[in-house]
N, C-alpha and C. Protein backbone atom coordinates (compact mmCIF):
# COMPACT_ATOMS: atom_id res chain seq x y z
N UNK A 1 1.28 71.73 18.21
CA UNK A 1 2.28 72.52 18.88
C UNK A 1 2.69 73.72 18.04
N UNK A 2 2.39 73.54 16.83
CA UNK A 2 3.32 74.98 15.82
C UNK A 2 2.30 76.20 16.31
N UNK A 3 0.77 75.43 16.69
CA UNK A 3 -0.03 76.76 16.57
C UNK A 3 -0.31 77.51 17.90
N UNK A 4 0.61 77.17 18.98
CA UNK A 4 0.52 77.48 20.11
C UNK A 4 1.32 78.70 20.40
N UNK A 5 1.41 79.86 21.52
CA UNK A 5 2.14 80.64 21.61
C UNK A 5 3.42 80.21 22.04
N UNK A 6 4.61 81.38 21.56
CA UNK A 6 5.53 80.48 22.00
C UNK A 6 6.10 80.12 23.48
N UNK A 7 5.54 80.80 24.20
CA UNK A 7 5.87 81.22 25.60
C UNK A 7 4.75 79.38 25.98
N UNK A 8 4.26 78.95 25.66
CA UNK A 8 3.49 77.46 25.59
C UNK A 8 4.80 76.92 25.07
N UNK A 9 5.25 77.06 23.90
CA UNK A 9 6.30 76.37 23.32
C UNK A 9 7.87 76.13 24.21
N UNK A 10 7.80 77.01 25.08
CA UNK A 10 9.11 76.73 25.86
C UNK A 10 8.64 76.29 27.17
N UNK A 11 7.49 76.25 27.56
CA UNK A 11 6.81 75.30 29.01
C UNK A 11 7.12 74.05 28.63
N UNK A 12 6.50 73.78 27.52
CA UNK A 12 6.36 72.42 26.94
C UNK A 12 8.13 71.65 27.05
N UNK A 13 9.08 72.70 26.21
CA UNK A 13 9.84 72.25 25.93
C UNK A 13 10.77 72.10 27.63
N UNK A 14 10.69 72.93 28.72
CA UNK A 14 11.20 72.78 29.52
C UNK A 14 10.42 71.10 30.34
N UNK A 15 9.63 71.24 29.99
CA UNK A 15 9.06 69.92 30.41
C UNK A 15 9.55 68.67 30.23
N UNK A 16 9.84 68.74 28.26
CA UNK A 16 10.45 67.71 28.20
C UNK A 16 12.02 67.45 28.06
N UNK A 17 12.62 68.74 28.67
CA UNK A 17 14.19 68.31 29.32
C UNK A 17 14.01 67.92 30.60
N UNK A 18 12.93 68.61 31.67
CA UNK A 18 13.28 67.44 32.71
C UNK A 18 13.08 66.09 32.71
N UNK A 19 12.04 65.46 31.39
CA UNK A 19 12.12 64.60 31.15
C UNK A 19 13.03 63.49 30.61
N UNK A 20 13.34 64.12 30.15
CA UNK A 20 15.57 63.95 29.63
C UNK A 20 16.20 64.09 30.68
N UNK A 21 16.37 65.20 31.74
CA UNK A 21 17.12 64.17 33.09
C UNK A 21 16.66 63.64 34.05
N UNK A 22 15.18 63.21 33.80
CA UNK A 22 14.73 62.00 34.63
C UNK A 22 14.76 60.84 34.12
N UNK A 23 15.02 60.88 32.67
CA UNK A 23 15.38 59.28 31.83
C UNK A 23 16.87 59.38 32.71
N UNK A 24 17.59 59.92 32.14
CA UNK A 24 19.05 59.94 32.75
C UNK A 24 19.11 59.32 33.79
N UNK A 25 18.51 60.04 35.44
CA UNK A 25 18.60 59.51 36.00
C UNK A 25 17.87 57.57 36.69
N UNK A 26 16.70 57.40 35.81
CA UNK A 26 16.00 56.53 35.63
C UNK A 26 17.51 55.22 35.24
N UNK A 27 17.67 55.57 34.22
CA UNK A 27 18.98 54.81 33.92
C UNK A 27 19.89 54.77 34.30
N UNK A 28 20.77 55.43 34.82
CA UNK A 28 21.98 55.38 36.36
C UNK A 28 21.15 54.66 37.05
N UNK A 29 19.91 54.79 37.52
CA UNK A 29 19.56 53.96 38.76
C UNK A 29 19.23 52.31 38.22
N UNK A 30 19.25 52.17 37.06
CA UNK A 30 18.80 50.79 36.91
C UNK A 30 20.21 50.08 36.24
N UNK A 31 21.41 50.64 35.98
CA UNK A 31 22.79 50.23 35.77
C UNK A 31 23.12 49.82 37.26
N UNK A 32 22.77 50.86 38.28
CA UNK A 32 23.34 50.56 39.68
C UNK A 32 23.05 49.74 40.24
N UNK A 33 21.65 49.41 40.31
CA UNK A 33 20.76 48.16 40.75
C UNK A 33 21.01 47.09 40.32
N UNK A 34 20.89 46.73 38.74
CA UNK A 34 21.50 45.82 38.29
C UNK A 34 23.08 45.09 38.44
N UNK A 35 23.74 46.15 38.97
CA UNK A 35 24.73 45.77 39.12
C UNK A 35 24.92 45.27 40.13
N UNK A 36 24.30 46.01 41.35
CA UNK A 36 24.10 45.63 43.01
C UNK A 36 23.73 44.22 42.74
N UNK A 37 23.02 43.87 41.79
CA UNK A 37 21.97 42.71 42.01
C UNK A 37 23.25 41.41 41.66
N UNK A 38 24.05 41.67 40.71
CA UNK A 38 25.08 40.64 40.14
C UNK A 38 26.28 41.15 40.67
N UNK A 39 26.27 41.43 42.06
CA UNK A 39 28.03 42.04 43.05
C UNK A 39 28.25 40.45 42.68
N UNK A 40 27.63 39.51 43.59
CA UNK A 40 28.42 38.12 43.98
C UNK A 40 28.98 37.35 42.47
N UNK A 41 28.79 37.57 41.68
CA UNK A 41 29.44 37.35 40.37
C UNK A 41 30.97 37.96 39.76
N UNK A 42 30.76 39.02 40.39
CA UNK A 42 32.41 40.08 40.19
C UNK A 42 32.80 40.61 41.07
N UNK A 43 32.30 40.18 42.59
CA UNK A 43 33.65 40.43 43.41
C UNK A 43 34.61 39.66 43.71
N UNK A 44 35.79 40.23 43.95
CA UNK A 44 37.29 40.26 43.89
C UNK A 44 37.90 40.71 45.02
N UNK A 45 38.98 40.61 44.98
CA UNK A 45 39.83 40.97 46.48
C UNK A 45 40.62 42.36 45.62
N UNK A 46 40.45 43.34 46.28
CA UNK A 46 41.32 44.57 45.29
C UNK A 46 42.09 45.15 46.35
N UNK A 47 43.16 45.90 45.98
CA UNK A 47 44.34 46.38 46.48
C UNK A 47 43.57 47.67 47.50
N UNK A 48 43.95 48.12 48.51
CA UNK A 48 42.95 49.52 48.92
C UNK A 48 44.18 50.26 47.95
N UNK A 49 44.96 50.44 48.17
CA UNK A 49 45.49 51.36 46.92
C UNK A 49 44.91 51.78 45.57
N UNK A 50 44.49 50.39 45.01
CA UNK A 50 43.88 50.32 43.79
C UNK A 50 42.59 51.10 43.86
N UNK A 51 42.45 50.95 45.15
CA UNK A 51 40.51 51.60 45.29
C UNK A 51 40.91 53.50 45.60
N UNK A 52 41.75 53.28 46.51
CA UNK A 52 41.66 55.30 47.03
C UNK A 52 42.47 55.46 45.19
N UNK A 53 43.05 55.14 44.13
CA UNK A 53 43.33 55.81 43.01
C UNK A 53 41.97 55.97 42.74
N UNK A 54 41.33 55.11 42.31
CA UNK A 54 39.81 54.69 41.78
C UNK A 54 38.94 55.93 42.63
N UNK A 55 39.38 56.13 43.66
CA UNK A 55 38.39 57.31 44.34
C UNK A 55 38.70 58.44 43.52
N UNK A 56 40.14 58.83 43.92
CA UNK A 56 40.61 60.03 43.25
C UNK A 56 40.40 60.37 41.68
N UNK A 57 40.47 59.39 41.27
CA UNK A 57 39.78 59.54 39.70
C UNK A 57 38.24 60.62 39.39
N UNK A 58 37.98 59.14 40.22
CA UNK A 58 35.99 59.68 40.21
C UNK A 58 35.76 60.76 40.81
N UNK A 59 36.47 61.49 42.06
CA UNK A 59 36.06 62.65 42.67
C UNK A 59 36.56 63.65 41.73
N UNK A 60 37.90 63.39 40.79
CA UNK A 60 38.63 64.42 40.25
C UNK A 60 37.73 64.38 39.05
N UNK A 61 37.21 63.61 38.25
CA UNK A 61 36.76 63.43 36.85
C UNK A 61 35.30 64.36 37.04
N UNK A 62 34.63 63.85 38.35
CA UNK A 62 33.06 64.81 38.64
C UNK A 62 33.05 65.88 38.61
N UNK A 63 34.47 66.54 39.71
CA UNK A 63 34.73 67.68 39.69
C UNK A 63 34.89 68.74 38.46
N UNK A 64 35.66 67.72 37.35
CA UNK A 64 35.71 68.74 35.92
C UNK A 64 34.82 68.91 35.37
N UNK A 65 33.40 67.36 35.42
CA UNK A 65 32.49 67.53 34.88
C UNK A 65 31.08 68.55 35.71
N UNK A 66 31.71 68.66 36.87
CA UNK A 66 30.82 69.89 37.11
C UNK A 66 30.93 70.92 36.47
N UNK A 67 32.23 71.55 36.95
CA UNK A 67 32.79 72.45 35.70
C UNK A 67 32.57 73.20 34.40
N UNK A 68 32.67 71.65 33.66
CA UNK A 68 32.48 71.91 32.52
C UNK A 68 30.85 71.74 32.22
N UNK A 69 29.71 71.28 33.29
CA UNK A 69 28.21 71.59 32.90
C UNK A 69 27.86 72.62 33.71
N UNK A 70 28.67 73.45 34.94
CA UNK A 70 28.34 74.97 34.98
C UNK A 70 28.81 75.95 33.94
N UNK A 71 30.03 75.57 33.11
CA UNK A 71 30.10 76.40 32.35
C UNK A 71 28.94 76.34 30.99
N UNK A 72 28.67 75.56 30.65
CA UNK A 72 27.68 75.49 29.75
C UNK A 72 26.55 75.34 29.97
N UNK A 73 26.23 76.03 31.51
CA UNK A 73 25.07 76.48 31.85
C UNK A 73 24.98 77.77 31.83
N UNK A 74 26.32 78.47 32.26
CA UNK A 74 26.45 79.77 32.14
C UNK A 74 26.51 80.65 31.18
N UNK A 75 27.20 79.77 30.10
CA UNK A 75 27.59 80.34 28.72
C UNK A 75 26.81 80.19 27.70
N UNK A 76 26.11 78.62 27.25
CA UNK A 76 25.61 78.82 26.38
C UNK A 76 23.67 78.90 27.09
N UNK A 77 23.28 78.78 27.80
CA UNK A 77 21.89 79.26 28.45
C UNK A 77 21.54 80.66 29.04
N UNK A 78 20.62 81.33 28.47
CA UNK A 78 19.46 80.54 27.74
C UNK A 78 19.47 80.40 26.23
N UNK A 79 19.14 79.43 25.92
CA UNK A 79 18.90 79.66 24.24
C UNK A 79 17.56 80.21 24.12
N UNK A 80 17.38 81.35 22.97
CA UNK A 80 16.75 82.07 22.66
C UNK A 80 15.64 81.64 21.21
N UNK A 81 14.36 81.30 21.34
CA UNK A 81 13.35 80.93 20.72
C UNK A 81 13.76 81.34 19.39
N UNK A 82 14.12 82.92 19.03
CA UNK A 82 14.26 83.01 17.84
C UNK A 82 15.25 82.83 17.22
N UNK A 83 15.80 82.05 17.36
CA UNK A 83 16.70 81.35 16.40
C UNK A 83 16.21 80.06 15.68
N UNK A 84 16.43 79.81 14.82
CA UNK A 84 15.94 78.49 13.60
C UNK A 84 15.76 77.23 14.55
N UNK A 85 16.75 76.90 15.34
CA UNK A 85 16.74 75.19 15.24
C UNK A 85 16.88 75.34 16.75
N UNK A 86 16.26 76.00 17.79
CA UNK A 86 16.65 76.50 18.93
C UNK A 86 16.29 75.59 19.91
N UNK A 87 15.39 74.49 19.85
CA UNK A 87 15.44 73.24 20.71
C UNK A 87 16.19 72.06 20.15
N UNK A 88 16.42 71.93 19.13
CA UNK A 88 17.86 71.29 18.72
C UNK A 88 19.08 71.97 19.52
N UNK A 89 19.34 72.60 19.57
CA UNK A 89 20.66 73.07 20.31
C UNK A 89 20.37 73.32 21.77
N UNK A 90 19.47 73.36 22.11
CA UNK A 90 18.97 73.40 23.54
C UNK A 90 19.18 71.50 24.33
N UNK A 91 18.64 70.95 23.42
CA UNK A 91 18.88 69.44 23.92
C UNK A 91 20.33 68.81 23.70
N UNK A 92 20.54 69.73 22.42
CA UNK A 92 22.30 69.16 22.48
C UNK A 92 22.76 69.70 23.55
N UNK A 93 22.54 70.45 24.05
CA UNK A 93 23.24 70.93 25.31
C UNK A 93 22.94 70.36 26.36
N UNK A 94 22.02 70.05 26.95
CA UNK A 94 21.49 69.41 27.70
C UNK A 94 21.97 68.16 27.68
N UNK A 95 21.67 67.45 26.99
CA UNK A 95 22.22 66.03 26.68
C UNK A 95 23.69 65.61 27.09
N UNK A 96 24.59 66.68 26.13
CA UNK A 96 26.20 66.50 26.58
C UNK A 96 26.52 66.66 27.98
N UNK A 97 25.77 67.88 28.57
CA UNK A 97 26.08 68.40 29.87
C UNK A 97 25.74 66.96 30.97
N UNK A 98 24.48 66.06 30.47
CA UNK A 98 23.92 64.93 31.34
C UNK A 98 25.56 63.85 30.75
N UNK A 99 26.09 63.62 29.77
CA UNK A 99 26.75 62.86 29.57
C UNK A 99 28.17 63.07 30.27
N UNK A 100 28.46 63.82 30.37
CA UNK A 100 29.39 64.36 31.42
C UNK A 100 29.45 64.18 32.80
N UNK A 101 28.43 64.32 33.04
CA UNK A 101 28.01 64.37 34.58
C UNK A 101 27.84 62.49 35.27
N UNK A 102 27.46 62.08 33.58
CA UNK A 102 27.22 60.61 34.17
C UNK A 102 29.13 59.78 34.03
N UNK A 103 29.74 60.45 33.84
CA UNK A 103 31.02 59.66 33.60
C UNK A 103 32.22 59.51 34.97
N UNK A 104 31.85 59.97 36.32
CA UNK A 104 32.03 59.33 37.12
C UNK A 104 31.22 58.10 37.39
N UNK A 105 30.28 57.91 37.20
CA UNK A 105 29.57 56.11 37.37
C UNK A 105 30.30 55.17 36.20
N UNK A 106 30.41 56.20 35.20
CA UNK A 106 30.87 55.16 34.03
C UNK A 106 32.20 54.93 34.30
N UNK A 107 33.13 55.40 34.72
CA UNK A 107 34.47 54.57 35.28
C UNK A 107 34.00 53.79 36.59
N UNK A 108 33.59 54.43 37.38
CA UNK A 108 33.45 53.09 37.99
C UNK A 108 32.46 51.68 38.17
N UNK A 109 32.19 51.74 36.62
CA UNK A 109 31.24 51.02 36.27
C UNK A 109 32.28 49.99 35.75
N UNK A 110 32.95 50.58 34.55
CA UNK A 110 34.41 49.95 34.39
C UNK A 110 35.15 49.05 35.36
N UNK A 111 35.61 50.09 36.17
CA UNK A 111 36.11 49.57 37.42
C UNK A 111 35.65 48.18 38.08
N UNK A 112 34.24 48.60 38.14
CA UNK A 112 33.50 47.21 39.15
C UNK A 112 33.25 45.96 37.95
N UNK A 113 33.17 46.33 36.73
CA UNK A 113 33.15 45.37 35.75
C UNK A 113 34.49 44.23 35.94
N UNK A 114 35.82 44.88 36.03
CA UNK A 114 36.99 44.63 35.98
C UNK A 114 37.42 44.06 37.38
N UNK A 115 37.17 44.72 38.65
CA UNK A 115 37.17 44.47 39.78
C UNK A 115 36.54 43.80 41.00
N UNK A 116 35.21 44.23 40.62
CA UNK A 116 34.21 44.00 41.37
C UNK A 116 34.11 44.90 42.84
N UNK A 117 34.54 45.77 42.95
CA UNK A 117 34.76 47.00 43.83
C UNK A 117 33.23 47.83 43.87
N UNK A 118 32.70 47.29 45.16
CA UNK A 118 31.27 47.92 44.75
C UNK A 118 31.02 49.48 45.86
N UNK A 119 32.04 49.60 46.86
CA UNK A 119 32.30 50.80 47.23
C UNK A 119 32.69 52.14 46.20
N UNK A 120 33.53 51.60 44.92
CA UNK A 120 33.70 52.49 43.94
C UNK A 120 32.47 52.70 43.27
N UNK A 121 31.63 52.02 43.18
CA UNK A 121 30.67 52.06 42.37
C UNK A 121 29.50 52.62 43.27
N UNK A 122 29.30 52.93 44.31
CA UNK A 122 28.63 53.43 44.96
C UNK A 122 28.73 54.93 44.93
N UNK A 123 30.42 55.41 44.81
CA UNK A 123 30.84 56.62 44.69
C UNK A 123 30.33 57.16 43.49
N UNK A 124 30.73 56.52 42.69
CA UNK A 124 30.57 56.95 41.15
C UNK A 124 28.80 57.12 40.93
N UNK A 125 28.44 55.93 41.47
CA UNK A 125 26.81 56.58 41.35
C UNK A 125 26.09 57.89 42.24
N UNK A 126 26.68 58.10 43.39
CA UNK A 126 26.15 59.30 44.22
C UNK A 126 26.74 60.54 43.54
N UNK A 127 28.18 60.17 43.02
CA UNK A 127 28.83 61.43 42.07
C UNK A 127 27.78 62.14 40.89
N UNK A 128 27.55 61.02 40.78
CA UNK A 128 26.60 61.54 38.81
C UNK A 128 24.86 61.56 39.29
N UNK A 129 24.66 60.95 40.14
CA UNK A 129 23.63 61.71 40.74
C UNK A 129 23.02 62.91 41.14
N UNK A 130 24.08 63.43 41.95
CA UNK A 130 23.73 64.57 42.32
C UNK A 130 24.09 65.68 41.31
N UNK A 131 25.23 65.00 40.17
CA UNK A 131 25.51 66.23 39.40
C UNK A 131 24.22 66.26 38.54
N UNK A 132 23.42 65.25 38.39
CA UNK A 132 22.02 65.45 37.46
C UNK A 132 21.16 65.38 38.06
N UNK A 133 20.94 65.77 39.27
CA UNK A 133 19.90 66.47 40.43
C UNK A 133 20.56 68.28 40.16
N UNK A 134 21.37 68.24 40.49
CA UNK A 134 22.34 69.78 40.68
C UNK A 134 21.75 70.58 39.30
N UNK A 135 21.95 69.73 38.10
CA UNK A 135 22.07 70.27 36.59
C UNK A 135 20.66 70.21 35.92
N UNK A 136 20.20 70.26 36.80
CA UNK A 136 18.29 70.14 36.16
C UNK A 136 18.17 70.95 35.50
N UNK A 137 16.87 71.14 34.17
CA UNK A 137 16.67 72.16 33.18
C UNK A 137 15.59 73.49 34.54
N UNK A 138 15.83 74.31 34.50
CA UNK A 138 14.96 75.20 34.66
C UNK A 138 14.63 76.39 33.57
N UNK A 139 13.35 76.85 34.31
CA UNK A 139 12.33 77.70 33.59
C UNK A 139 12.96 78.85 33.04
N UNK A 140 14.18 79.27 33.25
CA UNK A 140 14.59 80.42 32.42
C UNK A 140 15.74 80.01 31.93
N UNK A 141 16.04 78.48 31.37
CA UNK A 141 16.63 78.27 30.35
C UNK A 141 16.22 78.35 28.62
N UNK A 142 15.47 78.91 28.64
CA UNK A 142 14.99 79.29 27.26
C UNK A 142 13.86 80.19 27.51
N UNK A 143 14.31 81.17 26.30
CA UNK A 143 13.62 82.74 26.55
C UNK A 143 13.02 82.99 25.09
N UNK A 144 11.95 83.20 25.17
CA UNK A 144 10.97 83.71 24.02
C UNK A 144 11.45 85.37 24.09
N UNK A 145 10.56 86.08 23.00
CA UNK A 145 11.00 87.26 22.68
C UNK A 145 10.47 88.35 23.55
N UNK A 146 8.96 87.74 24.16
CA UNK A 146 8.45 88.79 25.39
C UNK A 146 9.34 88.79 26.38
N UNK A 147 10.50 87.44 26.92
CA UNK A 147 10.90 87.13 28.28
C UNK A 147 12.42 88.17 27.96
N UNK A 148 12.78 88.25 26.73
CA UNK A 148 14.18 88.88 26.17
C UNK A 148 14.13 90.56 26.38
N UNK A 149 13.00 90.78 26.08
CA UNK A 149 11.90 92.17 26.68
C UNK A 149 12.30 92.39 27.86
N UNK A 150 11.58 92.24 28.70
CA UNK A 150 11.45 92.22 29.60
C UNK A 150 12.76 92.17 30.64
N UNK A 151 13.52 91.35 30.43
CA UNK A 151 14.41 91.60 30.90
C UNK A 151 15.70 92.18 30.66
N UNK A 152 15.51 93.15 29.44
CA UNK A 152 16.21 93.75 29.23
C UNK A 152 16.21 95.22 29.82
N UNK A 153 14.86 95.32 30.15
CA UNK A 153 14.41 96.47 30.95
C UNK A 153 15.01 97.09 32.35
N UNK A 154 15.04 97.92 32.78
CA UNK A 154 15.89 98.14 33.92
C UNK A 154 14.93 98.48 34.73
């Protein structure tokens, strides 16, 4: 890989962030399943009160974490090849932005742990789903020095 061009070097590397949010999502889906699979073990009788808070949480918590992974789609992308450690900070970004996005399932992962509320947990998984369908890496998240060219051009 060092001896490849770098414009190869950021295919590659966009490759393997969607591969990073297809683990992501690979894993939400096998927390959910698993969990589907052991409902009759932790369900419970819960308050509907207890459940529409439990909604409002998860819709309000997704909502920031959209937020806060459009803004750090906006702000810190694209990272730029020539810098030193520039797929290190490209995956840290990536990474946090997927960890965010997955923390509506993770309360109501909580939740259904504690409750057994598997309507919450249904929410919470379609929530962080789509925010890591929505938040996918694309091809002009990282820019080599011809692509910085180029579009600097008018």
């Amino acid at each position: 890989m060092a001896q490849g061009t770098t414009q190869d070097k950021g295919e590659l590397f966009i490759k393997r962030a969607k591969e990073l949010n297809l683990a992501f999502i690979v894993s939400l889906s096998l927390f959910f399943l698993v969990s589907l699979a052991l409902y009759s073990f932790f369900s419970m009788p819960v308050s509907a009160k207890l459940v529409l808070y439990i909604y409002g949480i998860e819709i309000s918590l997704s909502l920031i974490a959209y937020l806060v992974a459009f803004i750090i789609r906006r702000r810190l992308f694209p990272v730029r090849m020539s810098d030193k450690y520039w797929s290190y900070t490209a995956v840290r970004r990536y990474f946090w932005s997927y960890v965010l996005l997955c923390l509506p399932f993770g309360v109501a992962f909580i939740f259904y742990l504690f409750a057994g509320n598997l309507s919450s947990l249904v929410l919470g998984y379609l929530l962080s789903l789509c925010g890591l369908i929505i938040f996918r890496p694309r091809k002009g998240d990282v820019l080599d020095e011809v692509q910085e060219q180029d579009r600097d051009k008018p």
